[in-house]
Protein backbone atom coordinates (compact mmCIF):
# COMPACT_ATOMS: atom_id res chain seq x y z
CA UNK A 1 124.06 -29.34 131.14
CA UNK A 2 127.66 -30.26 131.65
CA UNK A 3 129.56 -29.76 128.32
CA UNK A 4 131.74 -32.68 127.38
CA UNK A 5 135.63 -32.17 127.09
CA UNK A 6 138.01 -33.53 124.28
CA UNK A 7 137.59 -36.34 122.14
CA UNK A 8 140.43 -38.30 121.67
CA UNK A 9 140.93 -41.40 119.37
CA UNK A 10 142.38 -44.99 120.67
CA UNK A 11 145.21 -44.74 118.04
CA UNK A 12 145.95 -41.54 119.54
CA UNK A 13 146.19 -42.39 122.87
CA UNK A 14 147.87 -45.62 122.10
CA UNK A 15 150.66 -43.51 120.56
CA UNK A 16 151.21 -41.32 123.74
CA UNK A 17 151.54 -44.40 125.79
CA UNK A 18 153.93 -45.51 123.43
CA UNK A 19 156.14 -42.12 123.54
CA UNK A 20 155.60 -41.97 127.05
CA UNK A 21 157.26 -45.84 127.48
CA UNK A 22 160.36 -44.64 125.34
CA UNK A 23 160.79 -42.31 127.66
CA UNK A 24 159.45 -39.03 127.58
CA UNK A 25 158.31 -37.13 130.88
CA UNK A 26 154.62 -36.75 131.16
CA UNK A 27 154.87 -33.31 131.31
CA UNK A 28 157.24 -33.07 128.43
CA UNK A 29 153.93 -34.85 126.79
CA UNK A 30 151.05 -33.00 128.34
CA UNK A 31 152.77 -29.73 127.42
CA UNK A 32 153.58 -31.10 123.40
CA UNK A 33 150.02 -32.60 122.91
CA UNK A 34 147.60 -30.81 124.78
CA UNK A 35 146.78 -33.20 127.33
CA UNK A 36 146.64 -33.13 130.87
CA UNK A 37 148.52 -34.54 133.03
CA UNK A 38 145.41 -36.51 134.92
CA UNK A 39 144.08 -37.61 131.15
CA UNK A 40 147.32 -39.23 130.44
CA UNK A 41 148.07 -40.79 133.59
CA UNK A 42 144.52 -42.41 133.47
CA UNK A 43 145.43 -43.54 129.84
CA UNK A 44 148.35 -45.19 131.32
CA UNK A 45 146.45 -47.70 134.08
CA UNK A 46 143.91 -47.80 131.73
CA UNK A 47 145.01 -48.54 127.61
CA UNK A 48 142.74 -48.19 124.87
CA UNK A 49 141.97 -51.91 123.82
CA UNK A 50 140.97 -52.45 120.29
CA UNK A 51 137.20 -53.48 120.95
CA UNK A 52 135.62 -50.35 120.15
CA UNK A 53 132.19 -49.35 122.66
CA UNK A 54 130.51 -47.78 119.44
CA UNK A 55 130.42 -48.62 116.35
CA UNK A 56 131.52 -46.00 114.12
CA UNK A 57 129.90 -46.29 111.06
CA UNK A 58 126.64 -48.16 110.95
CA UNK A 59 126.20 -50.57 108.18
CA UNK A 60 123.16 -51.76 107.13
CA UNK A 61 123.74 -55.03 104.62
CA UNK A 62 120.26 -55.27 103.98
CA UNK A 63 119.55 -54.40 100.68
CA UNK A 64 116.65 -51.87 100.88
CA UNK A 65 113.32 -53.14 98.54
CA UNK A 66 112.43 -50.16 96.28
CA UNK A 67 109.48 -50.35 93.89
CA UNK A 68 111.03 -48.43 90.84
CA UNK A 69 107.70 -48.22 89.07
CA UNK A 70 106.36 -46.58 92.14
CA UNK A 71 108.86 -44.81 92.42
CA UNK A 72 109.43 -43.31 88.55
CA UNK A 73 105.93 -42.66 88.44
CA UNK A 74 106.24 -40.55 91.38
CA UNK A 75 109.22 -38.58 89.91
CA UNK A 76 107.37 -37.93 86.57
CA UNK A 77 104.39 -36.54 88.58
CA UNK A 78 106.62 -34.32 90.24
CA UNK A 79 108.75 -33.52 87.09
CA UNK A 80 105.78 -32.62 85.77
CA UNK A 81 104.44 -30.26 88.87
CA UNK A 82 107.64 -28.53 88.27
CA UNK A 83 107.62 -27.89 84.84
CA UNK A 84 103.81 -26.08 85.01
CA UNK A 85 105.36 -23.96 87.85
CA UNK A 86 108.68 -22.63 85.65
CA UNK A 87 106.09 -22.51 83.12
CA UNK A 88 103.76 -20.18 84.96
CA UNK A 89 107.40 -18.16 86.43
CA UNK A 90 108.28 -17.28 82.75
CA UNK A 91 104.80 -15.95 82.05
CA UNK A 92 104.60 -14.08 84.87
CA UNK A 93 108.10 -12.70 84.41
CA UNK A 94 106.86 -11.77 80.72
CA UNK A 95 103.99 -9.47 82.05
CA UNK A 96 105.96 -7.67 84.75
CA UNK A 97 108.66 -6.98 82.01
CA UNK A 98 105.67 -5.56 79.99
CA UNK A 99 104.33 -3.63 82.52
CA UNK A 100 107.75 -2.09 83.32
CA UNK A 101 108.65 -0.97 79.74
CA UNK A 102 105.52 0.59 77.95
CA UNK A 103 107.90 1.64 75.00
C-alpha cells in the first residue's frame, strides 16, 4: 500500500498563504517550512475553507443509560473474585517462604 505523506492543518496552511501574499518567494517558504514547492502552489489555487471534511472529535450528546445497581453488583462480585485470589497469593507466598527457610 501507498503510504500517505504529511498532514498539514488548515490554520497552517492558511498562514503560508498569508506569508506568501506579504510577499515572500515560494521557495524562500518551501525551504523555511518544509513544504514543497507543488504542495504550496496547490494551497494557493486551492485555500483551506473553514468547513472541515471530518469531524475531529466525535461527540456523542446522548447521555448513555447505565443501570448502577447492575452495575455495582457486578463490581462487588468482581471485588470479591479479587480479594479470594490475593488471598490465595499470600498463602501461597507463605508456604514457598517456608519451604525455602527450614531454620
Amino acid at each position: 500500500m501507498r503510504s500517505r505523506g504529511k498532514r498539514y492543518t488548515d490554520d497552517f496552511k492558511k498562514m503560508l498563504i498569508e506569508v506568501y501574499n506579504s510577499g515572500k518567494p515560494v521557495l524562500e517558504l518551501c525551504s523555511e517550512y518544509g513544504v514543497t514547492s507543488a504542495t504550496l502552489y496547490k494551497w494557493l489555487k486551492n485555500p483551506p475553507t473553514n468547513e472541515s471534511k471530518k469531524p475531529i472529535i466525535k461527540i456523542d450528546n446522548k447521555p448513555k443509560a447505565v443501570d448502577n445497581d447492575k452495575e455495582l453488583l457486578k463490581l462487588q462480585k468482581e471485588n470479591e473474585r479479587i480479594k479470594e485470589e490475593n488471598e490465595i497469593l499470600k498463602k501461597a507466598i507463605a508456604m514457598f517462604a517456608k519451604e525455602e527457610n527450614p531454620y
